[in-house]
PDB file of N, CA and C in Angstrom:
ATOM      1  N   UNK A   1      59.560 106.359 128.244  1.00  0.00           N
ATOM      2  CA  UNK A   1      58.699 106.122 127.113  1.00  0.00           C
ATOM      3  C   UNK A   1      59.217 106.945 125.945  1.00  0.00           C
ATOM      4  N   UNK A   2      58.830 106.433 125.156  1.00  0.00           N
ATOM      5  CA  UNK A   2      59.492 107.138 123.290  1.00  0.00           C
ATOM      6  C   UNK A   2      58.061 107.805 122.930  1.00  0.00           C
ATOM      7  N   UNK A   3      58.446 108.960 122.343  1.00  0.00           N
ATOM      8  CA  UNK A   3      57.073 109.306 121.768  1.00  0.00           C
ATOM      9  C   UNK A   3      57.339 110.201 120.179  1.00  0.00           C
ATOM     10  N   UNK A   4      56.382 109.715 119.578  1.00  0.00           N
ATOM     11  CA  UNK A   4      56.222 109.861 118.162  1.00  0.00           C
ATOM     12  C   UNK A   4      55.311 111.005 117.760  1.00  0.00           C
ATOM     13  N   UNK A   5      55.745 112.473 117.386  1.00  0.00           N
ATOM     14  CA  UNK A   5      55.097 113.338 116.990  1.00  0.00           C
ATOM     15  C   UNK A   5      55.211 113.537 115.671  1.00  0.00           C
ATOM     16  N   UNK A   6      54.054 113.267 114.560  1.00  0.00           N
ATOM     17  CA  UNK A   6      54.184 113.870 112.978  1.00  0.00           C
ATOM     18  C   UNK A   6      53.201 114.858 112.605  1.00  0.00           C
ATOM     19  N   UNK A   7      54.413 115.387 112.284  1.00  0.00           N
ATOM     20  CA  UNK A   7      53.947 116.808 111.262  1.00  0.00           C
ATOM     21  C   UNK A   7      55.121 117.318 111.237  1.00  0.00           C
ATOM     22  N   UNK A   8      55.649 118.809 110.864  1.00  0.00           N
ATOM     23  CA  UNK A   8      56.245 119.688 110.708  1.00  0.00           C
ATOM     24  C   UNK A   8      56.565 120.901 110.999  1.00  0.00           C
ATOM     25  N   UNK A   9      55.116 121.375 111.140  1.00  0.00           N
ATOM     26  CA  UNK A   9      54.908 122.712 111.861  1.00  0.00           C
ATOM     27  C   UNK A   9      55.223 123.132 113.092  1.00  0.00           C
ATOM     28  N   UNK A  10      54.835 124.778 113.407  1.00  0.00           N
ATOM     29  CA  UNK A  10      55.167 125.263 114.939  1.00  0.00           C
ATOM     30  C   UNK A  10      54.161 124.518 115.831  1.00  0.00           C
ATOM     31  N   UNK A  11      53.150 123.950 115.354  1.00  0.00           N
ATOM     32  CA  UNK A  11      52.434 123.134 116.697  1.00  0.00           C
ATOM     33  C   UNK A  11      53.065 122.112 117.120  1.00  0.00           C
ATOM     34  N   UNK A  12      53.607 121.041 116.080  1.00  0.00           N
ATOM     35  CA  UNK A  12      54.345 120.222 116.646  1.00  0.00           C
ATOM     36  C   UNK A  12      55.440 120.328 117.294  1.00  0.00           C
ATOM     37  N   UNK A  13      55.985 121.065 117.074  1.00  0.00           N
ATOM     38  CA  UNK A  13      57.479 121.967 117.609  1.00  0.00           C
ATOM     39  C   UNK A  13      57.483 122.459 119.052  1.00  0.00           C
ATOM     40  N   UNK A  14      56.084 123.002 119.146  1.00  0.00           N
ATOM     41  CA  UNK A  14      56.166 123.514 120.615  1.00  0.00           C
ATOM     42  C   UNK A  14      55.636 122.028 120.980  1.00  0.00           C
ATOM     43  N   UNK A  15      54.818 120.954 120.615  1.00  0.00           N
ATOM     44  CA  UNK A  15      54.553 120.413 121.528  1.00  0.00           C
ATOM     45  C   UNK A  15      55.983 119.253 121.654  1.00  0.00           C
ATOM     46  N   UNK A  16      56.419 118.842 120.590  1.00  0.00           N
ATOM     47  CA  UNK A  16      57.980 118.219 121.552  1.00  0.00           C
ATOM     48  C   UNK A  16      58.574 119.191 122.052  1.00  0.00           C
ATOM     49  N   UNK A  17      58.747 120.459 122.841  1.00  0.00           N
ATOM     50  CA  UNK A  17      59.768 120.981 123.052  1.00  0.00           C
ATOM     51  C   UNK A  17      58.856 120.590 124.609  1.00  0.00           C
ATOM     52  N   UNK A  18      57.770 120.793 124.621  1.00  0.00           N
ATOM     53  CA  UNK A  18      57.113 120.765 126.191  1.00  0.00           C
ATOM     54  C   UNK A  18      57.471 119.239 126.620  1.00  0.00           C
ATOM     55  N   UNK A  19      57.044 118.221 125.972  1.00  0.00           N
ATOM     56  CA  UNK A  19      56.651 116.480 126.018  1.00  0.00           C
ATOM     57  C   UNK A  19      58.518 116.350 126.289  1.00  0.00           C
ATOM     58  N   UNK A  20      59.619 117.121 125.827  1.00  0.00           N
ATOM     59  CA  UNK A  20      60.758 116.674 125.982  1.00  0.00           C
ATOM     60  C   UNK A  20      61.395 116.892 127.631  1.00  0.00           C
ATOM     61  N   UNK A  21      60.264 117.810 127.658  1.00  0.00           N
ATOM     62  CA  UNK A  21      60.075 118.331 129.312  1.00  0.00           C
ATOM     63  C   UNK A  21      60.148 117.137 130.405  1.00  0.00           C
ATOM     64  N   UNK A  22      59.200 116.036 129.613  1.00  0.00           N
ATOM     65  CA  UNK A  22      59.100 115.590 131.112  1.00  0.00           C
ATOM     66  C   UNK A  22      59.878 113.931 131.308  1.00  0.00           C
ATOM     67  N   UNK A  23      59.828 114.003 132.610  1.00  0.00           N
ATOM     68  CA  UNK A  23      60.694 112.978 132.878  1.00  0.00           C
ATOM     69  C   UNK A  23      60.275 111.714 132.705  1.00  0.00           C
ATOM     70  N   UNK A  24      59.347 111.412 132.270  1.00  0.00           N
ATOM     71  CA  UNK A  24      58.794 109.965 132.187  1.00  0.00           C
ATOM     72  C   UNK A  24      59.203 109.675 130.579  1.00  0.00           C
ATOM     73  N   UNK A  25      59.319 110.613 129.602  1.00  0.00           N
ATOM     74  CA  UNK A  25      59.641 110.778 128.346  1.00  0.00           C
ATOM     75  C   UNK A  25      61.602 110.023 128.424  1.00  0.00           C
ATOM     76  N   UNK A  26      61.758 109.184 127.200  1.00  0.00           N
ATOM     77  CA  UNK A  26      63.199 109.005 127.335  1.00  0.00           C
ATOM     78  C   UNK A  26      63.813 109.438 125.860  1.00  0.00           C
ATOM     79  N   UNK A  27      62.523 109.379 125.153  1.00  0.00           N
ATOM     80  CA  UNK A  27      63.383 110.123 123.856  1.00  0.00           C
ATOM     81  C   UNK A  27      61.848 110.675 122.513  1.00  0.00           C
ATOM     82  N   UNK A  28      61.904 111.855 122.084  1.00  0.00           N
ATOM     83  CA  UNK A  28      61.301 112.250 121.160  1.00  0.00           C
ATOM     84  C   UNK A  28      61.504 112.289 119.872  1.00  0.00           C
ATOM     85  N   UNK A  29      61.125 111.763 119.056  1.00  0.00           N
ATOM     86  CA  UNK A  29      61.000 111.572 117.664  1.00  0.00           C
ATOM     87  C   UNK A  29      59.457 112.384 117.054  1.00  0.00           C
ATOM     88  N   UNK A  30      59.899 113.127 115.705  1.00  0.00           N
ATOM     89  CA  UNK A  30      59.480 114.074 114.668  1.00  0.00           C
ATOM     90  C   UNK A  30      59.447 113.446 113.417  1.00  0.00           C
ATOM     91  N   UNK A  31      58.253 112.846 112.742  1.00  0.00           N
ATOM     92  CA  UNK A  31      58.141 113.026 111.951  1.00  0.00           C
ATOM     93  C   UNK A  31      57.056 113.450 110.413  1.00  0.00           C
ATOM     94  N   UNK A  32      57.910 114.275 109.525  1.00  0.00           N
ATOM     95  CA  UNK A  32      59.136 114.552 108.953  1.00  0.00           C
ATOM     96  C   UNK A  32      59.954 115.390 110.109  1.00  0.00           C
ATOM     97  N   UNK A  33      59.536 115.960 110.572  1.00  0.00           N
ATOM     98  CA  UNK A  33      59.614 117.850 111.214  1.00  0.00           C
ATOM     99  C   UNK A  33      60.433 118.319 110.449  1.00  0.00           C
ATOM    100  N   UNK A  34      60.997 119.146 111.243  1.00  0.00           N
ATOM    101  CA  UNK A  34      61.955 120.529 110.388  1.00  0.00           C
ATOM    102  C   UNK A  34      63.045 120.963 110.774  1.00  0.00           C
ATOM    103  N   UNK A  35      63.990 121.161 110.802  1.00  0.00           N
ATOM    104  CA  UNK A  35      65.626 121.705 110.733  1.00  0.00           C
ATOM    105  C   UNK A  35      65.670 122.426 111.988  1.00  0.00           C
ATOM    106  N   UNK A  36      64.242 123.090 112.436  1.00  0.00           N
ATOM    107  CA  UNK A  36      64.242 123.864 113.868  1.00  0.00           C
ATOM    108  C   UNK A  36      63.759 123.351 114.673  1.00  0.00           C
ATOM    109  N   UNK A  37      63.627 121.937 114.460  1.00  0.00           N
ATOM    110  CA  UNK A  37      63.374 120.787 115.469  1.00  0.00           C
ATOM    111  C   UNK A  37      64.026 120.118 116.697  1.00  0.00           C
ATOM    112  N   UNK A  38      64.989 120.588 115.895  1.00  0.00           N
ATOM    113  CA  UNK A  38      66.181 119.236 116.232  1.00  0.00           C
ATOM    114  C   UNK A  38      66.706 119.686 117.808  1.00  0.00           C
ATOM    115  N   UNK A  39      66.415 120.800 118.264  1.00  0.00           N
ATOM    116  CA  UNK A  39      66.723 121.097 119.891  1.00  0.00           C
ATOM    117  C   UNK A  39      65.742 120.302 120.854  1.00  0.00           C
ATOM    118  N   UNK A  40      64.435 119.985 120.075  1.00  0.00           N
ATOM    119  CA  UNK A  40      63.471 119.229 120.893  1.00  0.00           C
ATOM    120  C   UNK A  40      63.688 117.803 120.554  1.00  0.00           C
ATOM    121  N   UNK A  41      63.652 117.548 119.522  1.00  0.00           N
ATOM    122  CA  UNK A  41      63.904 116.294 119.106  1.00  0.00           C
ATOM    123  C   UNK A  41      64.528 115.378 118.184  1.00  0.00           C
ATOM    124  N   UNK A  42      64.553 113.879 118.293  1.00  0.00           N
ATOM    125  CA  UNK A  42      65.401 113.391 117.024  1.00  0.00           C
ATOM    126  C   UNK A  42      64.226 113.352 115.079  1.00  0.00           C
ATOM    127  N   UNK A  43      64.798 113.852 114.131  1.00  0.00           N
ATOM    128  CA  UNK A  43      64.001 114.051 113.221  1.00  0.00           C
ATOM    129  C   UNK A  43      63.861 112.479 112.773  1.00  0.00           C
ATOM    130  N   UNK A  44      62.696 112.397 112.183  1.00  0.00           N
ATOM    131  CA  UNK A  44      62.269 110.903 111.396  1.00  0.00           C
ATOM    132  C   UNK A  44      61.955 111.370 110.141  1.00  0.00           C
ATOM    133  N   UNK A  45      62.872 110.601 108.747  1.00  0.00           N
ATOM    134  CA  UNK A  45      62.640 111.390 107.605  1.00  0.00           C
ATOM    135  C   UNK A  45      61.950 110.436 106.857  1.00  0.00           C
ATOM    136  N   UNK A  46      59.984 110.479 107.475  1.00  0.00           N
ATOM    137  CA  UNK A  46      59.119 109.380 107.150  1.00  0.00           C
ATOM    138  C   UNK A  46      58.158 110.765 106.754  1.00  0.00           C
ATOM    139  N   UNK A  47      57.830 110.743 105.902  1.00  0.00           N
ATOM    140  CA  UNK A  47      56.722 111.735 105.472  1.00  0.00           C
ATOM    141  C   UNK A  47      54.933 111.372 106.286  1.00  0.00           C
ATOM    142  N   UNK A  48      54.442 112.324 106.391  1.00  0.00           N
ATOM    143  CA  UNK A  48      52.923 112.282 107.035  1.00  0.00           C
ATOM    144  C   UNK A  48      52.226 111.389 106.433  1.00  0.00           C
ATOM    145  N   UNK A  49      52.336 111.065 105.151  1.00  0.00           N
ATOM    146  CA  UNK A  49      51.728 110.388 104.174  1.00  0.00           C
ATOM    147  C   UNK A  49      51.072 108.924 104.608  1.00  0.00           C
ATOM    148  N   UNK A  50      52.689 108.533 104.846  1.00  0.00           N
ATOM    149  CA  UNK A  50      53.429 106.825 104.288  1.00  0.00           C
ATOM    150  C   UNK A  50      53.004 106.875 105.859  1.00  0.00           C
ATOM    151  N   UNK A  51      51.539 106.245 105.675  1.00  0.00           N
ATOM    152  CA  UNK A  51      51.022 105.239 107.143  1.00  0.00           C
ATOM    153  C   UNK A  51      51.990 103.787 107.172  1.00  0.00           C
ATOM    154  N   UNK A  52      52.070 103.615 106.462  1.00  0.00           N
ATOM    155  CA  UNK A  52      53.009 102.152 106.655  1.00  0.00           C
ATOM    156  C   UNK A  52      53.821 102.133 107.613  1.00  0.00           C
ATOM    157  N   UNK A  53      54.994 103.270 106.960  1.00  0.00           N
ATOM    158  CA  UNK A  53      56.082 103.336 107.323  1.00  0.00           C
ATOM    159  C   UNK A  53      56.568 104.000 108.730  1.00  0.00           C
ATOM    160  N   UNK A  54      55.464 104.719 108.829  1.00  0.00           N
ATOM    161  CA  UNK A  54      55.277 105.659 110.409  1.00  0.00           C
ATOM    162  C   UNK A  54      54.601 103.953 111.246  1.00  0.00           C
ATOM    163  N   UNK A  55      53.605 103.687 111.033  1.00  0.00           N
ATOM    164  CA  UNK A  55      53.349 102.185 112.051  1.00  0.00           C
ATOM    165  C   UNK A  55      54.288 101.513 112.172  1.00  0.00           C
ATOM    166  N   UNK A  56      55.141 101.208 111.234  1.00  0.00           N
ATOM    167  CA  UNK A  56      56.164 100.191 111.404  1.00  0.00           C
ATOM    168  C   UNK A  56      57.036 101.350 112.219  1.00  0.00           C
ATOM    169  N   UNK A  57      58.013 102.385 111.942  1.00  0.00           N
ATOM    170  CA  UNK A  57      58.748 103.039 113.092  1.00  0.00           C
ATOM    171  C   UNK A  57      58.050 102.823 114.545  1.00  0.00           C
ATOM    172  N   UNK A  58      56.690 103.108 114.406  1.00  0.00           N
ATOM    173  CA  UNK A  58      56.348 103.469 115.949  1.00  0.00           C
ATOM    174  C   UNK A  58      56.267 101.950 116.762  1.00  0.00           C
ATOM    175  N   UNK A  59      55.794 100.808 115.882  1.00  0.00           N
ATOM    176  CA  UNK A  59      56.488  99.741 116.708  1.00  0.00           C
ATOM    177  C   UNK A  59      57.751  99.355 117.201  1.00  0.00           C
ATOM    178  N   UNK A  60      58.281  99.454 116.172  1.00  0.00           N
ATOM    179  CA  UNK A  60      60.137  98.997 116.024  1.00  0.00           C
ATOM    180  C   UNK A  60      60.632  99.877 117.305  1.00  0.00           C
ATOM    181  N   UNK A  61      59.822 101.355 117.632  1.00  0.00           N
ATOM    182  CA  UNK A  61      60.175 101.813 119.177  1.00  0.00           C
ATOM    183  C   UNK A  61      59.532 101.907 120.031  1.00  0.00           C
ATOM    184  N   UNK A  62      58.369 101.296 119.707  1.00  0.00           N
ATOM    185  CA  UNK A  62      57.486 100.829 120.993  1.00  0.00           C
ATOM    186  C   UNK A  62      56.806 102.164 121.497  1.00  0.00           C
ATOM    187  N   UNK A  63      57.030 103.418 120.555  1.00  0.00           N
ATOM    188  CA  UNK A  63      56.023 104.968 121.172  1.00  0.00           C
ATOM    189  C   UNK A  63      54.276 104.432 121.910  1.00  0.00           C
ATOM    190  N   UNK A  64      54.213 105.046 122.730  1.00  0.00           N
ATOM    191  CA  UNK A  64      52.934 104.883 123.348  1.00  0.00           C
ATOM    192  C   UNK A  64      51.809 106.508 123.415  1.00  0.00           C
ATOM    193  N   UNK A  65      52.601 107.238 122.474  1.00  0.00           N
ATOM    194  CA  UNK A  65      51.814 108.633 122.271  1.00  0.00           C
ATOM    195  C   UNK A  65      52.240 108.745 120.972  1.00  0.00           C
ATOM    196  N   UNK A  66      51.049 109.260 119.877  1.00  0.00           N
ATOM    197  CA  UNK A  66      50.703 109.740 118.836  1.00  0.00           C
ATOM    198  C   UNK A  66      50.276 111.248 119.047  1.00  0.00           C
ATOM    199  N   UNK A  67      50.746 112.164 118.269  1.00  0.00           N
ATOM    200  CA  UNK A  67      50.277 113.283 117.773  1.00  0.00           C
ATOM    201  C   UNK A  67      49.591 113.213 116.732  1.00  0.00           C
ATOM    202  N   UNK A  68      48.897 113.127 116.532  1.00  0.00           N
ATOM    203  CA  UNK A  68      48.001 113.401 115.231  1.00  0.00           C
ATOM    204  C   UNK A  68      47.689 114.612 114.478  1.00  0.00           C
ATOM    205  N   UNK A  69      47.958 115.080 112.985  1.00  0.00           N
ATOM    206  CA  UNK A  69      47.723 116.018 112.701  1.00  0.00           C
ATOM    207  C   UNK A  69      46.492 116.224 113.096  1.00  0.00           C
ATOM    208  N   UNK A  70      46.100 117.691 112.466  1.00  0.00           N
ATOM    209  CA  UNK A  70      44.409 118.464 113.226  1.00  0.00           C
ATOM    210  C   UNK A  70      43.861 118.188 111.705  1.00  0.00           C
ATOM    211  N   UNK A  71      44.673 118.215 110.630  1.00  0.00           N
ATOM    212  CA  UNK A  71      43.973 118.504 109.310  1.00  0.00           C
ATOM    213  C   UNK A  71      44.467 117.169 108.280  1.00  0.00           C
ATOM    214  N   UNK A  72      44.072 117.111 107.370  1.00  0.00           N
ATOM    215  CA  UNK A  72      44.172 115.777 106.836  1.00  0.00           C
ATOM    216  C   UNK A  72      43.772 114.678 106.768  1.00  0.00           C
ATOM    217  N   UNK A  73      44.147 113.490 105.856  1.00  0.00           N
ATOM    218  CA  UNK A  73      43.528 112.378 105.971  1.00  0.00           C
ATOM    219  C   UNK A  73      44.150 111.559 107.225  1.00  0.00           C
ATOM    220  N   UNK A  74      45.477 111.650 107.505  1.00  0.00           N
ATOM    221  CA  UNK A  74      46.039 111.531 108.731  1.00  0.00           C
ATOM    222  C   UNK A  74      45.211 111.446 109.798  1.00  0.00           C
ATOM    223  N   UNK A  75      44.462 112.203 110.201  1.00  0.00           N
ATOM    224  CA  UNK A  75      43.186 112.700 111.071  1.00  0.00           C
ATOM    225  C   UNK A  75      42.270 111.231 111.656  1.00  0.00           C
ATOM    226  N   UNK A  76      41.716 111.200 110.472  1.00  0.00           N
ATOM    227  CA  UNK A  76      41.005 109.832 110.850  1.00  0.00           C
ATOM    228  C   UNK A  76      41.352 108.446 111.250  1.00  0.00           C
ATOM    229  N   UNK A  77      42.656 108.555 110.848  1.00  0.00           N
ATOM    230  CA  UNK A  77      43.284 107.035 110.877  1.00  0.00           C
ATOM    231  C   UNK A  77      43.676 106.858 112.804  1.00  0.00           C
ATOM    232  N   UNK A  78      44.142 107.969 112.942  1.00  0.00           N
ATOM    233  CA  UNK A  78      44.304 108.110 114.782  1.00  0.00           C
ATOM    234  C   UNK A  78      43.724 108.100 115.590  1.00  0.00           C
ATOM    235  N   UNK A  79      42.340 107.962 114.851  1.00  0.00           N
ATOM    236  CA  UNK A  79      40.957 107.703 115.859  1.00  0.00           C
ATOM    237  C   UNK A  79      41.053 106.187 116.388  1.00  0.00           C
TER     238      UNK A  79
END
């Protein structure tokens, strides 16, 4: 399975570094994340913003896990 984590921060960071952990996982994608990412995962240079453009990535790879930020308008839309 592909999985799609956005944000940037150390929360997201530790959580692909754990999710890259496991074996049912075949590839992790970040996005935006950050430059100290890139040991956990592949970066996506789609900003938190642009709902569009993050739905359309997460189909085009078929992710079946969302991270959702904790803060933001982001927030609600993942409900």
């Amino acid at each position: 399975m592909n999985v799609l984590i956005i944000g940037r921060g150390g929360r997201e960071h530790t959580i692909a570094w754990k999710v890259n952990q496991s074996e049912l996982v075949s590839q992790v994608f970040v996005a935006p994340g950050n430059d100290g990412m890139t040991d956990a995962a592949k970066l996506v240079p789609i900003d938190e913003g642009d709902h569009e453009s993050l739905i359309r990535f997460a189909k085009r790879k078929r992710n079946r896990l969302n991270h959702c930020r904790s803060r933001g308008s982001f927030n609600r839309r993942c409900r």
